[in-house]
C-alpha atoms as a PDB file:
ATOM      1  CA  UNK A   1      21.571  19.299   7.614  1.00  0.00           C
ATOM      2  CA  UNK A   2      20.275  19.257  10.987  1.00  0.00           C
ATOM      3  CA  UNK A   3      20.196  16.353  13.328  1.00  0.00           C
ATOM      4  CA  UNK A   4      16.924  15.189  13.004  1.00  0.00           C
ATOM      5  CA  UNK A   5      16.968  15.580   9.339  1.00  0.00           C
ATOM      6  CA  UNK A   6      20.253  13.559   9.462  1.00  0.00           C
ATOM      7  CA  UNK A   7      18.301  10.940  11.403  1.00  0.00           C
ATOM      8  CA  UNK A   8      15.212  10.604   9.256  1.00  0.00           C
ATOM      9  CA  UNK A   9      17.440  10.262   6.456  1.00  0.00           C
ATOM     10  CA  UNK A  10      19.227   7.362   7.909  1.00  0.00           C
ATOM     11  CA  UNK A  11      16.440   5.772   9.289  1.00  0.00           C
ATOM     12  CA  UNK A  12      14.460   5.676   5.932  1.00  0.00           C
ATOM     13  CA  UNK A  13      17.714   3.996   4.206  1.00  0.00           C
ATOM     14  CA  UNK A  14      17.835   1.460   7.033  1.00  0.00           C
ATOM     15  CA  UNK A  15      13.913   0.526   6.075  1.00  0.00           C
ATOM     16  CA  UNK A  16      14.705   0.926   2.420  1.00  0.00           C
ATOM     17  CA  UNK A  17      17.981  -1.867   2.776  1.00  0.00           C
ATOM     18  CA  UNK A  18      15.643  -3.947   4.608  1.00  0.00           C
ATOM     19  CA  UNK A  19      12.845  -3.969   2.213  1.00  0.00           C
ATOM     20  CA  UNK A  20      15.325  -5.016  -0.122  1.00  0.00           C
ATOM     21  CA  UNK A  21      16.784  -7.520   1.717  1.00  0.00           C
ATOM     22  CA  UNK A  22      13.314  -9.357   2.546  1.00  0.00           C
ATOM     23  CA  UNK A  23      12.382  -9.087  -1.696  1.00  0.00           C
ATOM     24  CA  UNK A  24      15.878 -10.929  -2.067  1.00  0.00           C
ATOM     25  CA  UNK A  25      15.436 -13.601   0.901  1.00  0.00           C
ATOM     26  CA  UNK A  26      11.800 -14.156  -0.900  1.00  0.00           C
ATOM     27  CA  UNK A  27      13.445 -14.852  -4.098  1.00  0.00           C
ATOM     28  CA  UNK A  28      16.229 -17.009  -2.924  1.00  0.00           C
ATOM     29  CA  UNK A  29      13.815 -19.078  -0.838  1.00  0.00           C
ATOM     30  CA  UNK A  30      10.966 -19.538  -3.153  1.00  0.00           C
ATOM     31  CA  UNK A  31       8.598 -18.136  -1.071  1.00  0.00           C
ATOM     32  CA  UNK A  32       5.552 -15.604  -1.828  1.00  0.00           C
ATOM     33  CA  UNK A  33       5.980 -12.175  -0.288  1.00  0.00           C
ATOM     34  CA  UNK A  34       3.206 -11.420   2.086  1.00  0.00           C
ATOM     35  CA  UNK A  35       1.887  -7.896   1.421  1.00  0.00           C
ATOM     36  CA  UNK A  36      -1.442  -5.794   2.003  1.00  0.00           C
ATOM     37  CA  UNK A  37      -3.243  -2.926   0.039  1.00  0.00           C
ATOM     38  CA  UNK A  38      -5.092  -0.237   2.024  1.00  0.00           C
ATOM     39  CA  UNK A  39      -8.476   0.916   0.361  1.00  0.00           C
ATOM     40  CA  UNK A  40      -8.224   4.317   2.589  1.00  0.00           C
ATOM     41  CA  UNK A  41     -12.008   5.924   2.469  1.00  0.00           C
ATOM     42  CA  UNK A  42     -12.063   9.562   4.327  1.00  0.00           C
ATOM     43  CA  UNK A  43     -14.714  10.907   6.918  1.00  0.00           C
ATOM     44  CA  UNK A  44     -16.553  12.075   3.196  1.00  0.00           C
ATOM     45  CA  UNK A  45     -16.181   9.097   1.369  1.00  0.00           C
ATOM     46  CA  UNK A  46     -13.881   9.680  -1.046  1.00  0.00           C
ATOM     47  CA  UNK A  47     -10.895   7.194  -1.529  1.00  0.00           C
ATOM     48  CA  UNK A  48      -7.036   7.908  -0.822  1.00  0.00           C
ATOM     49  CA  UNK A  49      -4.816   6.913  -4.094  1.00  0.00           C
ATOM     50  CA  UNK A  50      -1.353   7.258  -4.592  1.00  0.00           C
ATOM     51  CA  UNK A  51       0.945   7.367  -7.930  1.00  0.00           C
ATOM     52  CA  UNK A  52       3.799   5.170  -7.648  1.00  0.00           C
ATOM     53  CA  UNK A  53       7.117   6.671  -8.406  1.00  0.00           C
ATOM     54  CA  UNK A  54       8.675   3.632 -10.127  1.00  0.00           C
ATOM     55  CA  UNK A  55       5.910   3.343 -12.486  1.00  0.00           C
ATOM     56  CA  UNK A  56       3.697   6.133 -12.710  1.00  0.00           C
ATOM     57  CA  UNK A  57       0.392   4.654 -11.950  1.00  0.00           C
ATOM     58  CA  UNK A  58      -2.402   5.056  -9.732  1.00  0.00           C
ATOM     59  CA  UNK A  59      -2.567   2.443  -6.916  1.00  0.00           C
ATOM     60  CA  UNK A  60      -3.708   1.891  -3.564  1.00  0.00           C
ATOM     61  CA  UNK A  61      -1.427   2.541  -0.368  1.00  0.00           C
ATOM     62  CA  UNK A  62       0.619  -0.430   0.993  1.00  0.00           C
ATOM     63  CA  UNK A  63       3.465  -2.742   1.125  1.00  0.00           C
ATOM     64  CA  UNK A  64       4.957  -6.142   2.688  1.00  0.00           C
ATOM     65  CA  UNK A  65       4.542  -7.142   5.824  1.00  0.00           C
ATOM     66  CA  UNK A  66       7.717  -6.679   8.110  1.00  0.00           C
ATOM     67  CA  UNK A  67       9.321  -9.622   9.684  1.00  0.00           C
ATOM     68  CA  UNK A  68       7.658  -9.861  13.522  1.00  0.00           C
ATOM     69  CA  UNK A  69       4.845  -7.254  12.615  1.00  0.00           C
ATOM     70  CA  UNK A  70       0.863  -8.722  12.240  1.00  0.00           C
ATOM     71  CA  UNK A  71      -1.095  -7.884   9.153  1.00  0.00           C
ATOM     72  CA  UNK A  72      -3.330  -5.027  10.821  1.00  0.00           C
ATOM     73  CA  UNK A  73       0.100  -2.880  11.923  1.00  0.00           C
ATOM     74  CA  UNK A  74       1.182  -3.399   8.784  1.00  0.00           C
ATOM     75  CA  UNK A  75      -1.671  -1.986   7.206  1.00  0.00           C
ATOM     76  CA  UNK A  76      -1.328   1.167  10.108  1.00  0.00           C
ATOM     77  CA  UNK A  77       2.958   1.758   9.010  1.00  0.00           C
ATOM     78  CA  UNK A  78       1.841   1.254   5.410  1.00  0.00           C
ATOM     79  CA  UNK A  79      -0.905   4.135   5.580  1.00  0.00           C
ATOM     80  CA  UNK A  80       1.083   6.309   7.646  1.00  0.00           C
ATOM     81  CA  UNK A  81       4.380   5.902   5.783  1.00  0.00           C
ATOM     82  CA  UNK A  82       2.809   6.476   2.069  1.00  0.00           C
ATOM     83  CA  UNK A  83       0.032   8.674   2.809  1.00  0.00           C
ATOM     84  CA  UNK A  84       0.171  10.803   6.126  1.00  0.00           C
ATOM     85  CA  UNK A  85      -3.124   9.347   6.898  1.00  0.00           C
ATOM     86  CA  UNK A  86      -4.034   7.973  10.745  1.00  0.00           C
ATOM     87  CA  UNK A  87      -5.649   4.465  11.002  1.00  0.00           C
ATOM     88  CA  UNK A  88      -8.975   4.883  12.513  1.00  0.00           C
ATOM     89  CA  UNK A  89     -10.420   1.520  11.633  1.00  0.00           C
ATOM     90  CA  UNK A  90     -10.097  -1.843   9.026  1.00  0.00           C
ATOM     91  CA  UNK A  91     -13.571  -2.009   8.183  1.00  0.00           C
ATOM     92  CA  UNK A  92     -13.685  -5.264   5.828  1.00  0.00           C
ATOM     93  CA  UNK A  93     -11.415  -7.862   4.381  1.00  0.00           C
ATOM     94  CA  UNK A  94     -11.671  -6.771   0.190  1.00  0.00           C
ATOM     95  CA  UNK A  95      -9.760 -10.457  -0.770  1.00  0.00           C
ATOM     96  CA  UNK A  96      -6.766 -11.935  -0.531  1.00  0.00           C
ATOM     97  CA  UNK A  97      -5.015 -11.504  -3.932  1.00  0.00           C
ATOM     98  CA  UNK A  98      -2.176 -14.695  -4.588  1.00  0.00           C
ATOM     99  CA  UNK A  99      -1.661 -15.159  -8.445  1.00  0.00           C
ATOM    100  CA  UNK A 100       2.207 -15.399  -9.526  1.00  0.00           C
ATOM    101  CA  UNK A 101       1.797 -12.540 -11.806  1.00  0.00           C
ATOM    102  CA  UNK A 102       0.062 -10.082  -9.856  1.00  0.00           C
ATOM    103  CA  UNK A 103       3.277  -8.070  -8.874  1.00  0.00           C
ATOM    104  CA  UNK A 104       5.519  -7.686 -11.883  1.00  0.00           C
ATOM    105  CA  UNK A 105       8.883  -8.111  -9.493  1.00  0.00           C
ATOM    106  CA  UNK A 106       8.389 -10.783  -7.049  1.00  0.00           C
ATOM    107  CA  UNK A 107       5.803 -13.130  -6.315  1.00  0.00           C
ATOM    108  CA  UNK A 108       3.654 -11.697  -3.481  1.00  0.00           C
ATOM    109  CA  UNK A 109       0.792 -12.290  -1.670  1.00  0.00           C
ATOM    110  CA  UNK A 110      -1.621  -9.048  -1.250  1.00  0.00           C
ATOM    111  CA  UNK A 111      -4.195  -8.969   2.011  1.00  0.00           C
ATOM    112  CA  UNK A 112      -6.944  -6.025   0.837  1.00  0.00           C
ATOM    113  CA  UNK A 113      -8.458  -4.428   3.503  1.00  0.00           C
ATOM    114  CA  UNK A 114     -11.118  -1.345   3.218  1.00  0.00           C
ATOM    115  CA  UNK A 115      -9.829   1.117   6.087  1.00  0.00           C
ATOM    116  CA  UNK A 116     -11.212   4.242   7.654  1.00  0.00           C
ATOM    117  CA  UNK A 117      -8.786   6.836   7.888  1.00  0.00           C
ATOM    118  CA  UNK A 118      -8.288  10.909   9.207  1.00  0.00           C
ATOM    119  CA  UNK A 119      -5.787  13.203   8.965  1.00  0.00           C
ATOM    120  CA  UNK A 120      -4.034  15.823   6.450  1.00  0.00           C
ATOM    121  CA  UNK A 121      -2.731  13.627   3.121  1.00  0.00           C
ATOM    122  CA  UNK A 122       0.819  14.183   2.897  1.00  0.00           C
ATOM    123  CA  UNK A 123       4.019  12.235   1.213  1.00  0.00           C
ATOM    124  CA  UNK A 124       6.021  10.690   3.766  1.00  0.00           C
ATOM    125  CA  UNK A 125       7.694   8.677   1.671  1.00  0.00           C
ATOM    126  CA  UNK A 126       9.146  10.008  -1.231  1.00  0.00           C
ATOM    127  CA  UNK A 127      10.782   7.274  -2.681  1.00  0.00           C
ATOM    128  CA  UNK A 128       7.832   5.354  -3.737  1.00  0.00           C
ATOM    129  CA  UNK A 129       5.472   7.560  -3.525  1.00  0.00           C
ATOM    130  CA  UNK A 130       5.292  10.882  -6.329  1.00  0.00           C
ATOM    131  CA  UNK A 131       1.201  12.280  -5.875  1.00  0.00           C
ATOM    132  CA  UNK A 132      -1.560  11.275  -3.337  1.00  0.00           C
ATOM    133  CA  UNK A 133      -4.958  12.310  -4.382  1.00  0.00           C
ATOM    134  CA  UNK A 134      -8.693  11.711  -2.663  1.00  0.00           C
ATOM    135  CA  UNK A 135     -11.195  10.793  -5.240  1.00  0.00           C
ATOM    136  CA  UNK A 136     -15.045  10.329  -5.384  1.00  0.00           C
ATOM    137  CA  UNK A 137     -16.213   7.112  -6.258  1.00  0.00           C
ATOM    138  CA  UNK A 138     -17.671   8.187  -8.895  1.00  0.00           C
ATOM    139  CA  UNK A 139     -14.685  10.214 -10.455  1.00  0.00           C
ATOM    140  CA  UNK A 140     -11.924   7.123  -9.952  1.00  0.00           C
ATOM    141  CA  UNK A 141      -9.091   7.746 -12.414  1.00  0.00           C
ATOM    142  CA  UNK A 142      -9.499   6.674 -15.723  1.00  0.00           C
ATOM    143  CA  UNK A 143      -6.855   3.199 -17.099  1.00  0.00           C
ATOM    144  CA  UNK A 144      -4.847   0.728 -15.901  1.00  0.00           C
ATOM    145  CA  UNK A 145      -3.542   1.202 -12.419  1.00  0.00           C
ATOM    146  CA  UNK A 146      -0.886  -0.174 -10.807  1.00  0.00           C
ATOM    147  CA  UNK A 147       0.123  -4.494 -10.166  1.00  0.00           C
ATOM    148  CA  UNK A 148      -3.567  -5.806 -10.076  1.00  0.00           C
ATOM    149  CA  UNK A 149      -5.093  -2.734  -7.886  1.00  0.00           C
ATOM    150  CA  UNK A 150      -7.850  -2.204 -10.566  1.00  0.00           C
ATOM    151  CA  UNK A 151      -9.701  -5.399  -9.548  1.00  0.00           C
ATOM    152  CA  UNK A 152      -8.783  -4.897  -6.308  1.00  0.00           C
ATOM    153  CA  UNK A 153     -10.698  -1.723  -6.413  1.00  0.00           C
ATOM    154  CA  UNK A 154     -13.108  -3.097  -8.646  1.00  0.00           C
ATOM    155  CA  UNK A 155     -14.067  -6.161  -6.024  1.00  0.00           C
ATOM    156  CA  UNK A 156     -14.417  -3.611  -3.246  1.00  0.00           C
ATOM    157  CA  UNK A 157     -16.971  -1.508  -5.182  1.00  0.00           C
ATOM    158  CA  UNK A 158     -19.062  -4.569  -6.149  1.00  0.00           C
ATOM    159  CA  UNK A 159     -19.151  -5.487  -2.643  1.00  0.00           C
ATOM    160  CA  UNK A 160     -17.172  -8.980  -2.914  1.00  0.00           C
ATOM    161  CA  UNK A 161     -14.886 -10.794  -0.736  1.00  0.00           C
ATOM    162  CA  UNK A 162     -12.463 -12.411  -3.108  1.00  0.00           C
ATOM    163  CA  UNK A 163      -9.510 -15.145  -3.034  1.00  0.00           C
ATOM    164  CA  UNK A 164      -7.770 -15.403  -6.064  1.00  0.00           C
END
């Protein structure tokens, strides 16, 4: 193993402990999680999904928000880190998504933001991440997707702004 390699690996364990640490501070505090969900839409159109490794569903890129770091930068690491993809814009606020039982593992608060992205799709993270795939909006994937990201989805292609 080189050094870089060496590195990235550490590096990506450091992030990974302190993802884990913030989900257990959440839970021993009480407090929501504050997260986002990207709805990534390429120069063409189409929109960037990924399928989750822990679950094996479709979903939309993103993840908490780091201690120190605002919502947009979040949204920017997020993309980058589980898609490849380069922020080149947040369009819209899509809702802000708050109900106890959105997110199976921990109570967490989801900001949905419709982005404009570039770049060549590739896994950076492969811990979470198992397929990235662009799709028409017309040819969506079929069933259930991942936490509450159908109605996310669903409330971006009907045009709303929702809080729930």
């Amino acid at each position: 193993m080189n050094i870089l390699a060496f590195f990235a690996v550490a590096v990506q364990s450091t992030r990974n402990l302190w993802r884990i640490g913030q989900t257990v501070l959440g839970i021993i505090f009480r407090h929501p999680i504050t997260g986002t969900s990207i709805i990534p839409i390429l120069p063409d159109g189409r929109i960037v999904l990924i399928r989750r490794r822990d679950n094996g569903l479709w979903a939309l890129p993103g993840g908490i928000v780091d201690w120190g770091e605002d919502v947009p930068n979040a949204i920017r690491r997020e993309l980058m880190e589980e898609t490849g993809l380069e922020l080149l814009s947040i369009r819209r606020l899509v809702g802000v998504y708050s109900a106890p039982d959105r997110d199976p593992r921990i109570h967490s608060i989801c900001i949905v933001a419709e982005a404009i992205v570039q770049g060549k799709m590739e896994i950076q993270d492969t811990l979470e991440v198992m397929e990235i795939q662009a799709f028409p909006l017309d040819s969506l994937p079929p069933g259930q997707m991942s936490h509450d990201h159908s109605r996310q989805l669903q409330d971006y292609l009907d045009g709303l702004t929702t809080l729930a």
